[in-house]
Protein backbone atom coordinates (compact mmCIF):
# COMPACT_ATOMS: atom_id res chain seq x y z
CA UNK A 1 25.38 -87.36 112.25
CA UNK A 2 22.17 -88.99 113.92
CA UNK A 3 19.67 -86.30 115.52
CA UNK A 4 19.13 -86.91 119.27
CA UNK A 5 15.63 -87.82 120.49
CA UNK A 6 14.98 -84.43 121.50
CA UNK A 7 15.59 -82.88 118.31
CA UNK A 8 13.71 -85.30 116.54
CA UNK A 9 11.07 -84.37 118.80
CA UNK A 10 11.45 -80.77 117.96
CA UNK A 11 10.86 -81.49 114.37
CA UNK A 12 8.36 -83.71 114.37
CA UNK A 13 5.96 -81.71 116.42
CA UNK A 14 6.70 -77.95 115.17
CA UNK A 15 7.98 -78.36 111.57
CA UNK A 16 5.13 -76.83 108.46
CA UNK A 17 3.21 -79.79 108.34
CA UNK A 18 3.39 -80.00 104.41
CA UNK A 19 7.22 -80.02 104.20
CA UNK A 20 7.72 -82.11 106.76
CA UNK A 21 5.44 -84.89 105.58
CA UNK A 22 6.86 -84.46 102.10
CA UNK A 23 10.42 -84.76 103.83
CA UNK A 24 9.29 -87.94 105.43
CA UNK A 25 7.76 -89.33 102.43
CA UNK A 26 10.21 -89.08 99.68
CA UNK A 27 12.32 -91.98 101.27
CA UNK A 28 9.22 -94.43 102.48
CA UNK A 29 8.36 -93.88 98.28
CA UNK A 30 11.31 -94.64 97.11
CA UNK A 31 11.32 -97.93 99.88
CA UNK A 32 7.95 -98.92 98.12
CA UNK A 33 8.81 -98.39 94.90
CA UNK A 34 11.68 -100.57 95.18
CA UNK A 35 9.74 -102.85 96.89
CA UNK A 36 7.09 -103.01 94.40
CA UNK A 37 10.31 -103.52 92.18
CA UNK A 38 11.33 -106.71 94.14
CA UNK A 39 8.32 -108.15 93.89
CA UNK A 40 8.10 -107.08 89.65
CA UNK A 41 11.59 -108.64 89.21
CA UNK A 42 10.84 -112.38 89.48
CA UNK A 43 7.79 -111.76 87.14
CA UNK A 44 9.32 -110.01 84.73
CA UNK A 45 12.67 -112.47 84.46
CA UNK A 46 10.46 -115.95 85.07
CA UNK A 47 8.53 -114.17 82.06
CA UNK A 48 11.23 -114.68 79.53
CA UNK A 49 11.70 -118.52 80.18
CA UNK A 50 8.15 -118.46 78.04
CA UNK A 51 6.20 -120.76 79.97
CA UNK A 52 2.47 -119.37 81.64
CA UNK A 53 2.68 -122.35 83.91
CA UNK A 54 6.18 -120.73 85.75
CA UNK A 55 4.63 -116.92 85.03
CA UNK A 56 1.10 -118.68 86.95
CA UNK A 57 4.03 -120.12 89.67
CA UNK A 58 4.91 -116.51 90.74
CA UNK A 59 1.51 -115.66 91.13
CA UNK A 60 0.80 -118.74 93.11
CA UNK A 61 4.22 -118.07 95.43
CA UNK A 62 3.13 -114.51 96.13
CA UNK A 63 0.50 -114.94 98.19
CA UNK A 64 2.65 -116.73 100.30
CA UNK A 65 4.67 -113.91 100.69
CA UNK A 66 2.08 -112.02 101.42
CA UNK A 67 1.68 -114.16 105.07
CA UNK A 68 5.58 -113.83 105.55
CA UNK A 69 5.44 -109.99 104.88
CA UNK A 70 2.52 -109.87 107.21
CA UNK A 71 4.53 -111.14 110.06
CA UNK A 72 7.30 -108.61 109.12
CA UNK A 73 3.90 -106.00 109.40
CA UNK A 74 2.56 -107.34 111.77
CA UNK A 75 5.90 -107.00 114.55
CA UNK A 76 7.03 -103.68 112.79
CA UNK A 77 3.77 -101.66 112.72
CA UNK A 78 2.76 -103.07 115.99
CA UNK A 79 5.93 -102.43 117.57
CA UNK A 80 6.85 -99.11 115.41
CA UNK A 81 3.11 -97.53 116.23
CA UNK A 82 4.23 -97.89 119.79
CA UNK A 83 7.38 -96.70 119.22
CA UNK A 84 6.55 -93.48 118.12
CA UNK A 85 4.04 -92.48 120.19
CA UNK A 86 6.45 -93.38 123.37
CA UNK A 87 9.27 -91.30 121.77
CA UNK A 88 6.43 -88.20 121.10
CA UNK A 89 5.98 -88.82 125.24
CA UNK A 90 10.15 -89.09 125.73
CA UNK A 91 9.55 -91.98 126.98
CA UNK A 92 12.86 -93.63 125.10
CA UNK A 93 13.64 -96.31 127.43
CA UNK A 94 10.26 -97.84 126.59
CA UNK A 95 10.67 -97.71 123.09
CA UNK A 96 14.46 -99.33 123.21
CA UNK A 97 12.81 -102.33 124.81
CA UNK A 98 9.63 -102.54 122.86
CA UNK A 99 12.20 -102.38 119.35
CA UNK A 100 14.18 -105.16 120.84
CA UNK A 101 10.92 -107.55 122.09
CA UNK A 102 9.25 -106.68 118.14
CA UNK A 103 12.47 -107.49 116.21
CA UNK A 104 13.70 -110.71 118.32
CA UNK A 105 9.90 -112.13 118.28
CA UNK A 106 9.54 -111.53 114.57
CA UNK A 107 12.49 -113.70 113.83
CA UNK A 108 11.62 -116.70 115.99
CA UNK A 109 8.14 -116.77 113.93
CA UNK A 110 10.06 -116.40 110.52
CA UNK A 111 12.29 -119.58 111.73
CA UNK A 112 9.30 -121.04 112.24
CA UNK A 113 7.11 -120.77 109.15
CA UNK A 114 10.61 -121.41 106.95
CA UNK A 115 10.47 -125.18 108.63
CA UNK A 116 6.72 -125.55 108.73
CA UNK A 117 6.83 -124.72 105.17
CA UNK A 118 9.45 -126.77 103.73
CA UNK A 119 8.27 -130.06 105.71
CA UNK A 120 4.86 -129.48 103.78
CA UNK A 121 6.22 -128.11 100.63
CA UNK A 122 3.52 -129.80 98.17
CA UNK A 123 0.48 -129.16 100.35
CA UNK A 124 1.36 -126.11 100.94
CA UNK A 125 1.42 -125.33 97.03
CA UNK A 126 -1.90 -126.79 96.44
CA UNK A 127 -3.14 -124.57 99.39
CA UNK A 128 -1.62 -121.66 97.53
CA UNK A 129 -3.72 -122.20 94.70
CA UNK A 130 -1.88 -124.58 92.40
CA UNK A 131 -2.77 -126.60 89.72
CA UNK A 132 -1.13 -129.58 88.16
CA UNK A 133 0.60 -128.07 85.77
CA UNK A 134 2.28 -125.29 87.88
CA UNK A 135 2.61 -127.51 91.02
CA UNK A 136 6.59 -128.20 89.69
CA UNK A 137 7.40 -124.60 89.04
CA UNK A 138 5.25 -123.90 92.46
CA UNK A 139 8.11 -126.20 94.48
CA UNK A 140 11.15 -124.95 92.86
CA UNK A 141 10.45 -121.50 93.52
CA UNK A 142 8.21 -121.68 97.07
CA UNK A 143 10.75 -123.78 98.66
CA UNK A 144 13.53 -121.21 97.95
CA UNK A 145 11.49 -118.03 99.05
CA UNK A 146 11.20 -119.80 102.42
CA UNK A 147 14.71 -120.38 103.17
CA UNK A 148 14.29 -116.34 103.21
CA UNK A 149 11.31 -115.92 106.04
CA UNK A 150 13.61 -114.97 108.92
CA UNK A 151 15.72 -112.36 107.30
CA UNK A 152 12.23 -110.90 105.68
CA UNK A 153 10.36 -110.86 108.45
CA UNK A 154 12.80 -108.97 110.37
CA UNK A 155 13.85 -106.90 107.65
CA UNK A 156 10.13 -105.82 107.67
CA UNK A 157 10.43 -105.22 111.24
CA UNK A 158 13.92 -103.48 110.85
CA UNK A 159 12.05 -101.08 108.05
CA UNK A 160 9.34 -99.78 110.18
CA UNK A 161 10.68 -99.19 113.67
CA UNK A 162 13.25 -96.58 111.72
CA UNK A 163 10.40 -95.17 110.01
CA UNK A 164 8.25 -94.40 112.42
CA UNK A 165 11.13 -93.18 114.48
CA UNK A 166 11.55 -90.81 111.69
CA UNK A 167 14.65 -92.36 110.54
CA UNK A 168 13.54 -93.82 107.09
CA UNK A 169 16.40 -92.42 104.25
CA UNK A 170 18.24 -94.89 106.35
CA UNK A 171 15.79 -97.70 105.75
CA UNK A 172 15.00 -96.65 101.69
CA UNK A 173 19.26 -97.51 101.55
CA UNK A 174 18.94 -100.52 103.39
CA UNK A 175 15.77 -102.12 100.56
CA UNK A 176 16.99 -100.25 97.74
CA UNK A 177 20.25 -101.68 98.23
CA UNK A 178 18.63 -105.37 98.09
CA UNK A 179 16.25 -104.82 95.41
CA UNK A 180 19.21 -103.59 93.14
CA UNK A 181 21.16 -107.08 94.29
CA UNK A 182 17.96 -109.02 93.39
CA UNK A 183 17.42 -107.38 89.82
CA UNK A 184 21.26 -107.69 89.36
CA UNK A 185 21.13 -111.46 90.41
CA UNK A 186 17.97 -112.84 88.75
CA UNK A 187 19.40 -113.19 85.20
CA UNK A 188 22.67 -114.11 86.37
CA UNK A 189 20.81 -117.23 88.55
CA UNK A 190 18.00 -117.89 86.27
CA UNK A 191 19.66 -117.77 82.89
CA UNK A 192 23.23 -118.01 83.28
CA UNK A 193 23.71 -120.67 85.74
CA UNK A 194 20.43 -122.08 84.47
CA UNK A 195 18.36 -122.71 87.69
CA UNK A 196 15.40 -121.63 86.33
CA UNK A 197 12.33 -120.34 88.40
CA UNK A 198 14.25 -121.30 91.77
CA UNK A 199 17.16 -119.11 90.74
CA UNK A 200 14.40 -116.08 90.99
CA UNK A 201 13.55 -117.46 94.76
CA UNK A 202 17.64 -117.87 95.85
CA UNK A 203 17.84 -114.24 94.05
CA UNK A 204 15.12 -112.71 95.86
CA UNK A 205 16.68 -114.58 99.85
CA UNK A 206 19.95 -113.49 98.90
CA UNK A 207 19.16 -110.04 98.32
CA UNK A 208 16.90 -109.61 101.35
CA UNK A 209 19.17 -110.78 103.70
CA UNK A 210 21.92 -108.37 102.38
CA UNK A 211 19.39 -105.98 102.60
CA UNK A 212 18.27 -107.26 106.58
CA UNK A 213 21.66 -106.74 107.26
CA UNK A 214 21.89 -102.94 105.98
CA UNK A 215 19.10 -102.43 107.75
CA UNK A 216 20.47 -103.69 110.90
CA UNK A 217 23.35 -101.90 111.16
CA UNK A 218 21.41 -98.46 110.08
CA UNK A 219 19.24 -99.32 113.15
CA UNK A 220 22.25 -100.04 115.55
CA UNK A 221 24.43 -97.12 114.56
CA UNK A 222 21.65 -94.75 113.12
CA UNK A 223 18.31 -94.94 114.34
CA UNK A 224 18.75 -93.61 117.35
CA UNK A 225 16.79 -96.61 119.00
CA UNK A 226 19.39 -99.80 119.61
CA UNK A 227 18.48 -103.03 119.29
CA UNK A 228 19.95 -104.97 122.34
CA UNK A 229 18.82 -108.30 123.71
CA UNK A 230 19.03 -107.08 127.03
CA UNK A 231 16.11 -105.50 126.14
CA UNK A 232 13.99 -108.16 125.56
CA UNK A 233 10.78 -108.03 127.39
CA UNK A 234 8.23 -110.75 127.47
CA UNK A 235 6.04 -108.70 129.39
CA UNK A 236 2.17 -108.96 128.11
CA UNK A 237 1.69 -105.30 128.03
CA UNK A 238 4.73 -105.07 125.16
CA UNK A 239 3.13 -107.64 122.91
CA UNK A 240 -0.50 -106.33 124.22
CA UNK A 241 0.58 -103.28 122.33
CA UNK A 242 2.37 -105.35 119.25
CA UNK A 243 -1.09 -107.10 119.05
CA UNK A 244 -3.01 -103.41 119.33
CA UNK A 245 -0.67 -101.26 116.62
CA UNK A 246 0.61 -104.77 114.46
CA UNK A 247 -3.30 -106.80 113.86
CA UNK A 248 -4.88 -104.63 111.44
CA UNK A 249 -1.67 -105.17 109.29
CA UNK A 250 -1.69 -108.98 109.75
CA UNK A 251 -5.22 -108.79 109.06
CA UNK A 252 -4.93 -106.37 105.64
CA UNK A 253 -1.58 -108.76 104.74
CA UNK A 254 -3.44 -112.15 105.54
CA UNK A 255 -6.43 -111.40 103.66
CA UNK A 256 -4.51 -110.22 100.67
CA UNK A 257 -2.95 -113.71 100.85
CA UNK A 258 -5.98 -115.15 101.16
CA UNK A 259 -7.74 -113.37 98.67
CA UNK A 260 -4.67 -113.92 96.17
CA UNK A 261 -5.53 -117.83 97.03
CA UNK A 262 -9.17 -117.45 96.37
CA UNK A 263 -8.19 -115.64 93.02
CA UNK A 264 -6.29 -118.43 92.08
CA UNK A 265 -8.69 -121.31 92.97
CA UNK A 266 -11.39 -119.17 90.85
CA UNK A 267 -9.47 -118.90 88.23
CA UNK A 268 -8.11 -122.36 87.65
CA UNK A 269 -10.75 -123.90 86.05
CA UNK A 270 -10.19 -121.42 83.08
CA UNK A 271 -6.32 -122.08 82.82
CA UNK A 272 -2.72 -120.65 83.70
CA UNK A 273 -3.19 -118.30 81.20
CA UNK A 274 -5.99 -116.30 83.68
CA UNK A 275 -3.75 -116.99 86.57
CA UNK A 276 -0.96 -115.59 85.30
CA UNK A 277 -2.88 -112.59 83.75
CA UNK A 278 -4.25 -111.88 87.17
CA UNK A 279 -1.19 -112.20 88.67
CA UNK A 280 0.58 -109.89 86.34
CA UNK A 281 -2.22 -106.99 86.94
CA UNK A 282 -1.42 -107.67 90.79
CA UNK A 283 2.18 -106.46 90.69
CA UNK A 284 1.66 -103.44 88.34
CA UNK A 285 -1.88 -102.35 90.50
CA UNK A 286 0.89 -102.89 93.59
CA UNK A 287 3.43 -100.74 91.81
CA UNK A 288 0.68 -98.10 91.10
CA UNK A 289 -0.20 -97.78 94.33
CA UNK A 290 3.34 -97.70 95.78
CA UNK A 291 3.90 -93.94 95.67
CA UNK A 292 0.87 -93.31 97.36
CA UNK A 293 1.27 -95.90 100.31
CA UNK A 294 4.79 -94.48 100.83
CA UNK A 295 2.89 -90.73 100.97
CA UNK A 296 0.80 -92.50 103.86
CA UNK A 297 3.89 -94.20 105.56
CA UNK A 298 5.63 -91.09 105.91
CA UNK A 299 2.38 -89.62 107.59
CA UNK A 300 2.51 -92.25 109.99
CA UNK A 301 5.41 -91.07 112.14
CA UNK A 302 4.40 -87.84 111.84
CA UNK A 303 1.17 -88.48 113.45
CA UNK A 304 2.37 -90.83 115.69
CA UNK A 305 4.42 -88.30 117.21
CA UNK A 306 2.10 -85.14 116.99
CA UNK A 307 -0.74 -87.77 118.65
CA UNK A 308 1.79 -89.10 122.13
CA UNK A 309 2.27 -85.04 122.10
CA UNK A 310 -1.54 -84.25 121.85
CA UNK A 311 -1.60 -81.90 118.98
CA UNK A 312 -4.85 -83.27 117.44
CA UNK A 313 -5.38 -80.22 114.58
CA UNK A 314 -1.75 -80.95 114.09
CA UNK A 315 -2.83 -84.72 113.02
CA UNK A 316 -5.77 -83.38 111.06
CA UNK A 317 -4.31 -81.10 109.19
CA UNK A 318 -1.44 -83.74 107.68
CA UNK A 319 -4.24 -86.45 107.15
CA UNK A 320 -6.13 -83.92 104.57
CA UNK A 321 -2.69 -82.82 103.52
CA UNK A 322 -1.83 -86.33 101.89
CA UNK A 323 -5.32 -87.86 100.82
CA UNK A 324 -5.60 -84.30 98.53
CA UNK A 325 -1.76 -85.01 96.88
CA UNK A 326 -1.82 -88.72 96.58
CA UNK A 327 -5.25 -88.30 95.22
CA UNK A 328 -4.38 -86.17 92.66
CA UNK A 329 -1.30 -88.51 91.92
CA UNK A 330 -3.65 -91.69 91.99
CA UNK A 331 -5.70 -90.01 89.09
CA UNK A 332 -2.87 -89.60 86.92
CA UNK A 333 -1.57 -92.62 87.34
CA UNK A 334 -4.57 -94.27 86.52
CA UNK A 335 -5.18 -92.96 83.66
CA UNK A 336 -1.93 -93.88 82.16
CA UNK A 337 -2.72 -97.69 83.53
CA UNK A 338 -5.95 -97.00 81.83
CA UNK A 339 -4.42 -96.23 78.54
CA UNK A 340 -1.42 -98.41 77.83
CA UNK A 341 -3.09 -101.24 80.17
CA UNK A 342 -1.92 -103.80 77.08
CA UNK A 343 1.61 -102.35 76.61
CA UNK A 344 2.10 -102.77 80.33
CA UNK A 345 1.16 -106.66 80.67
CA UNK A 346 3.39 -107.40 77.88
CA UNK A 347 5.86 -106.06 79.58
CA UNK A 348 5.66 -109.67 81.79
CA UNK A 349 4.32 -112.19 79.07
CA UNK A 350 3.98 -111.76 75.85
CA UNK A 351 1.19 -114.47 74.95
CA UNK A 352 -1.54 -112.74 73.55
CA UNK A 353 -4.07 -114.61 75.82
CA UNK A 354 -2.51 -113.40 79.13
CA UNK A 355 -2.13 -109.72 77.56
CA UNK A 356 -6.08 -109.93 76.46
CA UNK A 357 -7.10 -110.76 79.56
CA UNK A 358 -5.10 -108.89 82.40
CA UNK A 359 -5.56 -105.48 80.41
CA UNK A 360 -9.31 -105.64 80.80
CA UNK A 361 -8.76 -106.42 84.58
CA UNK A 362 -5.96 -103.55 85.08
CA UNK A 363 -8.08 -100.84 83.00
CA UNK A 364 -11.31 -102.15 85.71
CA UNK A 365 -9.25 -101.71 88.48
CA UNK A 366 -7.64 -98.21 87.22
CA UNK A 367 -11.50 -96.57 87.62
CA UNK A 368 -11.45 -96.95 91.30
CA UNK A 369 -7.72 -96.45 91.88
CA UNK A 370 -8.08 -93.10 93.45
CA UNK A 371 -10.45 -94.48 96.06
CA UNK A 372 -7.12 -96.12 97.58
CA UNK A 373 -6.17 -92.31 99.01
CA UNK A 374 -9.20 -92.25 101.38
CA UNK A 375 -8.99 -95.72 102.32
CA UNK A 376 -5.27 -96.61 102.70
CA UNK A 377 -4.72 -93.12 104.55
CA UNK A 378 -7.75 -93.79 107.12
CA UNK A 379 -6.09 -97.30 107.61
CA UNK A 380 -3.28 -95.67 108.57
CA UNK A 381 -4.15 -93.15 111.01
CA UNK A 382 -6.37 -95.42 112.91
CA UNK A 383 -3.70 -97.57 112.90
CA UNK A 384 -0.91 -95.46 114.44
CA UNK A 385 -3.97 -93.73 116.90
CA UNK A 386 -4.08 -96.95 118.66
CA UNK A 387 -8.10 -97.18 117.08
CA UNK A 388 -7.80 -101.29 116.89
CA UNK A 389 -11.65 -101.66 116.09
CA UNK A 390 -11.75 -99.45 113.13
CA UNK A 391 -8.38 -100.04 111.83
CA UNK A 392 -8.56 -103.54 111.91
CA UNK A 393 -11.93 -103.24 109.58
CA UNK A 394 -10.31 -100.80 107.17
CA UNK A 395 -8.03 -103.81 107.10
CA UNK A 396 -10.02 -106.49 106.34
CA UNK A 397 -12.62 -104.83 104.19
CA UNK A 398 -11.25 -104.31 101.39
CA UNK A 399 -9.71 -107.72 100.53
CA UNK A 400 -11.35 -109.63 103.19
CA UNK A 401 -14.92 -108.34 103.30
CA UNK A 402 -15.87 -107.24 99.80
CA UNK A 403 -13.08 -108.91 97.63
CA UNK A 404 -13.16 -112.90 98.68
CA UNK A 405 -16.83 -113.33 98.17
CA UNK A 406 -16.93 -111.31 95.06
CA UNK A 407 -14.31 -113.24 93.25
CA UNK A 408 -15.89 -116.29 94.22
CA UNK A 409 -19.23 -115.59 93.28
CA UNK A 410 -18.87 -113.50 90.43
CA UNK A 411 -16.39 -115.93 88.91
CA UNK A 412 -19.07 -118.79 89.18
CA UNK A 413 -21.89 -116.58 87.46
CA UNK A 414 -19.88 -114.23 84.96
CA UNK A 415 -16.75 -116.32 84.77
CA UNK A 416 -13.15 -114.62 83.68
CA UNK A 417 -15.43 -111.17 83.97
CA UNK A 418 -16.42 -111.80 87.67
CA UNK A 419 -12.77 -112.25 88.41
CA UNK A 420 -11.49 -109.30 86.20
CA UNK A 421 -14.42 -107.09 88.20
CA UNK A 422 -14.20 -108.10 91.92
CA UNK A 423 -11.62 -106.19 92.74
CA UNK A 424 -13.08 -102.52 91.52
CA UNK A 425 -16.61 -103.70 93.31
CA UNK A 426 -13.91 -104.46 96.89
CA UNK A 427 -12.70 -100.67 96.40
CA UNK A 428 -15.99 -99.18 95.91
CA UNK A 429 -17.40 -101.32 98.91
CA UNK A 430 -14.60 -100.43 101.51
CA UNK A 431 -14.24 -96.76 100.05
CA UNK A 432 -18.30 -96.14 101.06
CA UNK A 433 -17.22 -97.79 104.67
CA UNK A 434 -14.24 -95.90 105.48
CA UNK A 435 -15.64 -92.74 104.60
CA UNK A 436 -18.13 -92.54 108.07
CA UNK A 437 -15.57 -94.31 110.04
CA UNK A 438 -12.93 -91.31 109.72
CA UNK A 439 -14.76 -88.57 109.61
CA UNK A 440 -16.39 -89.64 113.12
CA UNK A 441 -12.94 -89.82 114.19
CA UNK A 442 -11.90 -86.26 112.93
CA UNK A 443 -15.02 -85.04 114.59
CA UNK A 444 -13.53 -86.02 117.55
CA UNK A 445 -10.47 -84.58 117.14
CA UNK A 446 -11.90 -80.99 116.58
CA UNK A 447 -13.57 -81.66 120.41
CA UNK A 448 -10.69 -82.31 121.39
């Protein structure tokens, strides 16, 4: 049985801070560790049809989903920031319509970039990053992953309004649900009814919109917040808000996609078997990093909450609560990527180029893994706070700021080095710049 808002409430602002983040947390990890598994599937399976060119393809297609996930970020952390500070206020008439305006918008810009994209298929795949020899592999599989944009976008949107209405075991069925229909159906479309690279793309729509479904009804008959379209509101002080909590995460997901681009246009001109390296180090440093972003999301709804409420040393107290455990965790993890760096790429592709290559890059980036706890959980709070400014610079610094120019440069004077470097020199960059920017806003708590 669903809690009512005022229980909820009760929780959320008086629970031990510790347990209840933990509490929070254990279903937003398991949501990114299957997401981190939907996104290693159609690697891992495209990997056995022993071609670098369709391994390079995934690689290519993920940075655009990296724009179509941003929109899903983009509505549901704008809309879900507001969300749960209204509900910390009992305001929960606001939040019904604000959940209704971010979920209904988000899938009339998903509709939208599934036709944009498929009218402009090919130049859209050589904007992506791809070369001659993946361009056919590029088609097949970009054209089916866009069929898919509505029910991901939403699905993203779905996600994080029950989260940070502290409803997410309900979203963590919802994803894991679809990531287990996309493992199951990969194999069974790529090898069995022998579709190749696009049966990994129809595997991976198929799944999500089961899984936007799930998610649907969990929000409808669980979340305590209904989706209605009677409570649509085009009002500009709904989407004023969207725009406020949602454009650092379009900003942090954009760049990524950006940056994934600019990593593949660098690394071109030394062949698929760099691009498919790097992208193969992408997904595992992703999967890494999982368990500690879902630490962080279940932090958010906890301080969203405990902020609308104004118990400041309440927020302060959980913030240093999870960069000290998923900094610890980081460590360990990274040393293990450190260590069996070449056992873990050959997981994905067994060509003794690709493996050469992407473990040098993965043990590189595994020396400033731990930064990510400081960074990723300042993000965060400034995020849900309602701090645009700073959280949209946290956002962009990282990939935007330090990464894009350094792969870029560093490519052109120390070649497959450069690339296999620029993204420790990004952490260490954004690390040294997010470290000022939250402690003057922790000052600033203690005032108040």
């Amino acid at each position: 049985m669903a809690e009512s808002h005022e229980e909820k409430f009760i929780r959320m602002t008086e629970a031990p801070v510790g347990k209840l983040i933990s509490k929070l947390a254990v279903p937003c990890i398991v949501s990114m560790l299957v997401t981190s598994f939907y996104n290693m599937a159609d690697t891992f399976f495209v990997g056995q049809l022993k071609s670098n060119s369709a391994t390079g393809a995934v690689g290519v297609v993920f940075s655009m989903m990296a724009i179509i996930q941003a929109v899903g970020f983009f509505f549901g952390h704008g809309s879900g920031n507001y969300i749960s500070r209204e509900l910390g206020k009992k305001n929960y008439k606001e939040a019904e319509k604000m959940a209704a305006t971010g979920f209904f918008t988000s899938f009339a810009v998903g509709i939208l970039i599934m036709l944009l994209g498929e009218i402009f298929l090919e130049e859209l795949a050589y904007l992506l990053g791809s070369t001659e020899t993946i361009l056919p592999y590029t088609k097949e599989y970009l054209g089916a992953i866009l069929l898919g944009a509505p029910w991901i976008t939403t699905s993203f949107v779905l996600n994080n309004q029950l989260r940070f209405q502290g409803s997410a075991s309900y979203a963590m069925v919802g994803i894991t649900i679809g990531a287990v229909i996309n493992i199951a159906l990969d194999p069974l479309l790529i090898f069995t009814f022998d579709m190749g690279i696009a049966g990994a793309g129809y595997a991976t729509v198929i799944s999500q919109f089961i899984g936007f479904c799930i998610l649907l009804y969990g929000m409808q008959r669980r979340g305590g917040i209904k989706i209605r379209v009677s409570n649509i509101s085009f009002d500009w002080h709904y989407y004023k808000n969207i725009f406020a909590g949602g454009f650092p995460s379009l900003a942090r997901q954009s760049l990524a996609s950006v940056a994934t681009i600019s990593l593949n246009h660098a690394a071109g001109p030394f062949g698929d078997e760099v691009i498919a390296a790097m992208g193969v180090v992408q997904r595992i440093a992703m999967f890494g990093a999982s368990t500690m972003i879902g630490f962080g999301q279940g932090f958010q709804p906890f301080c969203g909450f405990n902020f609308g409420a104004g118990l400041y040393k309440r927020v302060k107290e959980g913030f240093y609560f999870c960069v000290k455990t998923s900094g610890i965790f980081l460590v360990i993890i990274a040393a293990a990527g450190f260590v069996f760096a070449p056992e873990l790429i050959a997981v994905f592709r067994d060509d003794p180029k690709v493996i050469e290559i992407g473990a040098l890059a993965l043990r590189f980036q595994c020396i400033t893994f731990a930064t990510h706890s400081w960074i990723v959980l300042s993000n965060m709070m400034t995020q849900v706070i309602g701090r645009t400014g700073p959280a949209t610079f946290l956002a962009c610094a990282r990939q935007g700021l330090f990464f894009i120019p350094a792969v870029l440069i560093l490519s052109g004077i120390l070649g497959v080095t450069g690339i296999q470097l620029a993204q420790p020199i990004a952490d260490i960059g954004t690390f040294i710049c997010a470290i000022p920017i939250q402690l003057k806003i922790l000052k600033e708590f203690d005032e108040k």
